[in-house]
N, C-alpha and C. Protein backbone atom coordinates (compact mmCIF):
# COMPACT_ATOMS: atom_id res chain seq x y z
N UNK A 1 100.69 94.60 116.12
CA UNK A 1 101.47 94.36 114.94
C UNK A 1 101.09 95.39 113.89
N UNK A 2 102.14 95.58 113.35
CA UNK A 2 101.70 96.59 111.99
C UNK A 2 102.33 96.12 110.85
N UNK A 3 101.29 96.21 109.63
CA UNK A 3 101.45 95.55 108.41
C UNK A 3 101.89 95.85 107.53
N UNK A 4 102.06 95.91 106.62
CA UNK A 4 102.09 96.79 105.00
C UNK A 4 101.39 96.38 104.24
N UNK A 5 100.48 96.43 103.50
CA UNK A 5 99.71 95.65 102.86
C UNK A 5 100.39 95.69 101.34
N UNK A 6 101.55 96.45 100.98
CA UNK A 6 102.68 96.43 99.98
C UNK A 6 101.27 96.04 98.74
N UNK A 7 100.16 97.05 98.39
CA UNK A 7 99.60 96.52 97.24
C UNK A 7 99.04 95.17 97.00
N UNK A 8 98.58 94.50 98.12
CA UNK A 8 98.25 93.42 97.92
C UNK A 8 99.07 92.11 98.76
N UNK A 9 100.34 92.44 98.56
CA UNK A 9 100.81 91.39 99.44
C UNK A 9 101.35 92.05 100.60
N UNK A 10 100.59 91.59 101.93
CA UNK A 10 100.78 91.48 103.06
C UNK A 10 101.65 91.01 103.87
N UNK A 11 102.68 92.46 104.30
CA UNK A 11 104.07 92.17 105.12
C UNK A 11 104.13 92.74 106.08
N UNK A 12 104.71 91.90 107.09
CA UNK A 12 104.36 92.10 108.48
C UNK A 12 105.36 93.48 108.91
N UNK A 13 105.31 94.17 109.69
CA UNK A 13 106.53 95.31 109.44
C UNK A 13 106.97 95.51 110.61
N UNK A 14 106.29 95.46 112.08
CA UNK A 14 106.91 95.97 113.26
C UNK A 14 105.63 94.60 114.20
N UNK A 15 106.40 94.40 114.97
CA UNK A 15 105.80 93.54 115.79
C UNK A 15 106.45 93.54 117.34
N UNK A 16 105.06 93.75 118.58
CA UNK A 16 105.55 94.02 119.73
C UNK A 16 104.85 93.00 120.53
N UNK A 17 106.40 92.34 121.69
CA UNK A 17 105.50 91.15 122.67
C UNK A 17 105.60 91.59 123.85
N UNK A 18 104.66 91.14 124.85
CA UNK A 18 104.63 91.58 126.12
C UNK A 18 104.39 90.44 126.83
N UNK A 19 105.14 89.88 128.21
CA UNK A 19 105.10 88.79 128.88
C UNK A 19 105.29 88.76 129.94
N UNK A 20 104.98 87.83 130.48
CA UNK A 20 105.27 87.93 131.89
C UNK A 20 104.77 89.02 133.25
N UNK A 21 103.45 89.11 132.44
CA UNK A 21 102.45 90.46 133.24
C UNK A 21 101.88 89.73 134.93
N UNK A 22 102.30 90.94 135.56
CA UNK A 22 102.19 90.48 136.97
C UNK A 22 101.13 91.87 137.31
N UNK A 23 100.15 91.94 138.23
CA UNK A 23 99.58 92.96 139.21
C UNK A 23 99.19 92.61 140.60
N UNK A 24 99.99 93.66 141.49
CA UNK A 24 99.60 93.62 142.91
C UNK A 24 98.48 94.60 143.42
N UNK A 25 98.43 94.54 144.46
CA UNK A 25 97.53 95.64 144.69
C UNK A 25 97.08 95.65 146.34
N UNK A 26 97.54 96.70 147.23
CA UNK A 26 97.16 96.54 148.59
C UNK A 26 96.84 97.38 149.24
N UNK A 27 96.44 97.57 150.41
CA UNK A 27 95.76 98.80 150.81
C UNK A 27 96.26 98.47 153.05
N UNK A 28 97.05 99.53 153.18
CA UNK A 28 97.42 99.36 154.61
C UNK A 28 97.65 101.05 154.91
N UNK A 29 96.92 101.10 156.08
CA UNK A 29 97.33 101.95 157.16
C UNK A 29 96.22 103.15 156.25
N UNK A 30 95.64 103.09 155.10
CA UNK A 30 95.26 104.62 154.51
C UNK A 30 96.10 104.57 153.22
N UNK A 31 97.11 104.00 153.09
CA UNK A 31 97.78 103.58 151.66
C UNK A 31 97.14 102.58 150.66
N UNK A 32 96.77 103.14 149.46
CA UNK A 32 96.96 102.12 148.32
C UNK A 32 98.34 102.01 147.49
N UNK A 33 98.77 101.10 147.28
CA UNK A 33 99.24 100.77 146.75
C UNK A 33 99.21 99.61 145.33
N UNK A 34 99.46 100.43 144.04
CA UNK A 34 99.25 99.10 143.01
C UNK A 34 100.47 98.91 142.27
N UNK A 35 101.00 97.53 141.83
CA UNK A 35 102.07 97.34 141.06
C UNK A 35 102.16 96.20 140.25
N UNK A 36 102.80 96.99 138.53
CA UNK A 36 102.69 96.14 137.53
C UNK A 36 104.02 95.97 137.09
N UNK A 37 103.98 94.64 136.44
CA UNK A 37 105.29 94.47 135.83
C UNK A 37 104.98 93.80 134.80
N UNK A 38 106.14 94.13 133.51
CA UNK A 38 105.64 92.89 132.49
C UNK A 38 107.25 93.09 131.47
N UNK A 39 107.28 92.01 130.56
CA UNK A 39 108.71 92.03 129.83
C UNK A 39 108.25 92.63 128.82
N UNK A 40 108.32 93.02 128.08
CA UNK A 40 108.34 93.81 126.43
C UNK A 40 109.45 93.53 125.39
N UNK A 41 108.80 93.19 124.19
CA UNK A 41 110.31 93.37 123.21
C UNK A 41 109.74 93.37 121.84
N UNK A 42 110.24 94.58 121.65
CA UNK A 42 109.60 95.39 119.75
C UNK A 42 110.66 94.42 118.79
N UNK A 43 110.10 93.99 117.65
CA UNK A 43 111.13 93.31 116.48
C UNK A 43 110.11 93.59 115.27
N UNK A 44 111.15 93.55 114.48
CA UNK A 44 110.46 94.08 112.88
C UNK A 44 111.00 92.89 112.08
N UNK A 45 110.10 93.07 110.72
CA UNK A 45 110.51 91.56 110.17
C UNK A 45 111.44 91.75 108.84
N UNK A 46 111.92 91.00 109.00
CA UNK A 46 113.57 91.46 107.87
C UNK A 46 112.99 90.91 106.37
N UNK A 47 112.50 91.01 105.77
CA UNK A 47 111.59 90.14 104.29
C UNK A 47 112.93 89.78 103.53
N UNK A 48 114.31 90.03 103.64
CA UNK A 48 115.38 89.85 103.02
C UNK A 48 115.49 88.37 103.61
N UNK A 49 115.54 88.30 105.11
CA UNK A 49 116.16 86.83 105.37
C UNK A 49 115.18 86.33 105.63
N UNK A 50 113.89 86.45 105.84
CA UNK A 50 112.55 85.96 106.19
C UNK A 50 112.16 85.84 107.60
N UNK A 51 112.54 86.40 108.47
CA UNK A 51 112.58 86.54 110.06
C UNK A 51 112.66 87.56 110.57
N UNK A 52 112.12 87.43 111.78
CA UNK A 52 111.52 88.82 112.30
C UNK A 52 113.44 89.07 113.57
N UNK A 53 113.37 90.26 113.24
CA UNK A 53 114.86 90.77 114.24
C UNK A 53 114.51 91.51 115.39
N UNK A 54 115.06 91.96 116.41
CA UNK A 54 115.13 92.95 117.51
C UNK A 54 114.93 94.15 116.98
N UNK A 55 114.15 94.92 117.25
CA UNK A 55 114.40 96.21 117.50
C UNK A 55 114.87 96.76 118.54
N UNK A 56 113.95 96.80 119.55
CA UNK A 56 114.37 97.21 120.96
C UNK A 56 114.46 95.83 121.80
N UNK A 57 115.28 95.28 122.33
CA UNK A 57 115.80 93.66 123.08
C UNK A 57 114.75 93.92 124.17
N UNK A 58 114.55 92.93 124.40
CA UNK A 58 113.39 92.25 125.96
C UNK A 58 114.29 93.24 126.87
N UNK A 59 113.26 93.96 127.58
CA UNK A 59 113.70 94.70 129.14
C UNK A 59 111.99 94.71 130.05
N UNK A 60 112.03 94.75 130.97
CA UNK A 60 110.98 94.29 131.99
C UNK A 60 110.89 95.70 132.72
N UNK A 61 108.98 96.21 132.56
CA UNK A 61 109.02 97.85 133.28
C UNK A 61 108.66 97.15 134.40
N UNK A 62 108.74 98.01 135.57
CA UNK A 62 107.94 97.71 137.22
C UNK A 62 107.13 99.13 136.74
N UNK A 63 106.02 99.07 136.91
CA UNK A 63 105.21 100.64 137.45
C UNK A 63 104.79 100.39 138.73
N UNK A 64 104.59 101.40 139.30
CA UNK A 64 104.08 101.60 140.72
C UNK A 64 103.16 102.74 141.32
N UNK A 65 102.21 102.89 141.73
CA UNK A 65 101.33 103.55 141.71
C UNK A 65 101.12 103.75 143.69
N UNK A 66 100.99 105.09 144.35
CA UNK A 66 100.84 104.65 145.66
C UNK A 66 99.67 105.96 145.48
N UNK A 67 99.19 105.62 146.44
CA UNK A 67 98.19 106.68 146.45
C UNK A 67 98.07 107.13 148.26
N UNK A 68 98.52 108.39 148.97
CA UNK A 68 98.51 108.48 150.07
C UNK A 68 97.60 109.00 150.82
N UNK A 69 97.14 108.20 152.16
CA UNK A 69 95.74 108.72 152.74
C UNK A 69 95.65 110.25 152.71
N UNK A 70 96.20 111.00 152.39
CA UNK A 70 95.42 112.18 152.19
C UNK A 70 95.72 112.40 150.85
N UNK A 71 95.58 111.78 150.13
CA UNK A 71 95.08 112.26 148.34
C UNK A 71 96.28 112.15 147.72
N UNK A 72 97.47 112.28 147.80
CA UNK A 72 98.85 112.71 147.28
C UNK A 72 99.09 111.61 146.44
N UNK A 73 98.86 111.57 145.48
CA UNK A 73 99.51 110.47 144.32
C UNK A 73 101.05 110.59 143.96
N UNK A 74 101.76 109.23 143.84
CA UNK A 74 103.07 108.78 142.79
C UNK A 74 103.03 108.03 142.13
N UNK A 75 103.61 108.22 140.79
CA UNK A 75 103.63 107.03 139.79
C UNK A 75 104.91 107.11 139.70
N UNK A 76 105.86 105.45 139.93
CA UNK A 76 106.77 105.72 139.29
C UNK A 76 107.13 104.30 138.20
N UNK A 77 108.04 105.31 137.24
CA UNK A 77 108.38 103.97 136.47
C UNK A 77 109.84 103.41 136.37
N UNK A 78 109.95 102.30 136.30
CA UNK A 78 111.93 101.68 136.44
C UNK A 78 111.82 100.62 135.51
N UNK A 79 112.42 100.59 134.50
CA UNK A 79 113.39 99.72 133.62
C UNK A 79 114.52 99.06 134.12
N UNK A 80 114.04 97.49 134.20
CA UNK A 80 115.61 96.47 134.83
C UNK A 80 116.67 96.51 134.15
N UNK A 81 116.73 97.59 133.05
CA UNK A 81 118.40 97.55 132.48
C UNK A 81 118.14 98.53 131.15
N UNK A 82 119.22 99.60 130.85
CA UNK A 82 119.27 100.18 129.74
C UNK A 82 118.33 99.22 128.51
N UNK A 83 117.62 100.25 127.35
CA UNK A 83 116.78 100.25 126.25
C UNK A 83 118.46 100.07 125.07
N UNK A 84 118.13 98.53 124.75
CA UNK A 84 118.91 98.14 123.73
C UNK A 84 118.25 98.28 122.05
N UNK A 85 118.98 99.21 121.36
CA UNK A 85 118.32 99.73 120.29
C UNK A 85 119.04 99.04 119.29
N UNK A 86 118.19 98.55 118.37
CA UNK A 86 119.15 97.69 117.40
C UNK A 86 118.39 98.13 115.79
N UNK A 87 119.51 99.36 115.13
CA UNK A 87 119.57 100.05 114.17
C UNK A 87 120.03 99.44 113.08
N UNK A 88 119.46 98.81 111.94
CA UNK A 88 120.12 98.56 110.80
C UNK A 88 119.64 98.70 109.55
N UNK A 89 120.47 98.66 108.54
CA UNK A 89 120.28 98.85 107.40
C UNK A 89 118.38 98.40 106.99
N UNK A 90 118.58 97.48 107.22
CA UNK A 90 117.34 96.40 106.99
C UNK A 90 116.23 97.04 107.63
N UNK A 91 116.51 97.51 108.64
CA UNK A 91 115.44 97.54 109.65
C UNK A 91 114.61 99.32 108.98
N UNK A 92 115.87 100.00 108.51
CA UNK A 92 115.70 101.46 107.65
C UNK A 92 114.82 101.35 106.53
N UNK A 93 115.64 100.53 105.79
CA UNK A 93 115.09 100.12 104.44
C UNK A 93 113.17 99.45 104.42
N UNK A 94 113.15 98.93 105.36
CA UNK A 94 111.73 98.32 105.61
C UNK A 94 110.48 99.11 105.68
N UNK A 95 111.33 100.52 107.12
CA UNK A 95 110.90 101.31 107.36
C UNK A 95 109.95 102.20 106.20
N UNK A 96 111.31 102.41 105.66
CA UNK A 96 110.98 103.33 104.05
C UNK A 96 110.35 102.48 103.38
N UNK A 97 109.79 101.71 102.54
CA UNK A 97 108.93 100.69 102.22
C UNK A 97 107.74 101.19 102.70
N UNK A 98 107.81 100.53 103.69
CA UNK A 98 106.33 100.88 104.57
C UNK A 98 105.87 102.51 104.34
N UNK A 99 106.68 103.15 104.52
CA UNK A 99 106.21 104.82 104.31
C UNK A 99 105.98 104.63 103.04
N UNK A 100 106.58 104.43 101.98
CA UNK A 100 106.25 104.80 100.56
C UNK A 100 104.69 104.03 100.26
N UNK A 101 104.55 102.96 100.76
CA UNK A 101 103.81 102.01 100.33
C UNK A 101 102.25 103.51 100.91
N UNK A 102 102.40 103.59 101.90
CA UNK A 102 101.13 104.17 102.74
C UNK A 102 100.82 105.59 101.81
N UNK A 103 102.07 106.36 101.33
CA UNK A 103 102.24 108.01 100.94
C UNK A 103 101.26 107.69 99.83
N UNK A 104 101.64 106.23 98.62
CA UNK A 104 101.55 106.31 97.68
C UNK A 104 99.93 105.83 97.49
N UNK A 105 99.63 104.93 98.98
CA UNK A 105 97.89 104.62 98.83
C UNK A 105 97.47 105.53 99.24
N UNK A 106 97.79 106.64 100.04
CA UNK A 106 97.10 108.11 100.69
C UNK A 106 97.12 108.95 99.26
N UNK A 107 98.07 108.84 98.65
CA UNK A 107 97.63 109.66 96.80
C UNK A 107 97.80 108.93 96.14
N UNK A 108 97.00 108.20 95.42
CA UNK A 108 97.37 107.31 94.46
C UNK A 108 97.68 108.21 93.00
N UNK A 109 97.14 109.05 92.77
CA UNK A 109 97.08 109.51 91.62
C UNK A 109 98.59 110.70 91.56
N UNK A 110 99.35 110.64 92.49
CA UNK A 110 101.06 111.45 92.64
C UNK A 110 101.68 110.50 92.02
């Protein structure tokens, strides 16, 4: 989670969940093989309506990792469905907040 500390009062600004974490892991013939999966979903908090919104919507990575008896590594990665980006006014405006708030405690005296 990342905050703003807005001078004293403390606002929440970007917040990320992760769920549903799975790991395999096996080893046949001279092959390893390891594999992770988990759901993800970024939301930022709207201080206008008091609730936290989507940024990027729940999508679930698989990684996969094989490693082949003679040394040859792959990693690959797959997303179960297009990265839903959810751009708004609110979500801008917050943004900028948060930057000003940080510019202005990194120089206070500007």
């Amino acid at each position: 989670m990342i905050i703003n500390d807005n001078c004293g009062n403390f606002m929440p600004v970007l917040g990320t969940s992760i769920s549903e974490m799975c790991y395999n892991y096996g080893l046949s013939q001279g092959v390893k093989k390891g594999k992770t999966s988990f759901s993800c979903s970024v939301s930022y908090f709207n201080g206008l309506a008091g609730s936290w919104e989507p940024v990027i919507e729940k999508f679930t990575v698989n990684l996969e990792n094989i490693t082949q008896s003679d040394g040859q590594k792959n990693f690959l990665v797959l997303l179960n469905k297009e990265l839903n980006f959810n751009l708004t006014e609110s979500l801008l405006k917050t943004i900028k907040d948060a930057y000003d708030c940080f510019v202005l405690a990194k120089n206070p005296n500007d």
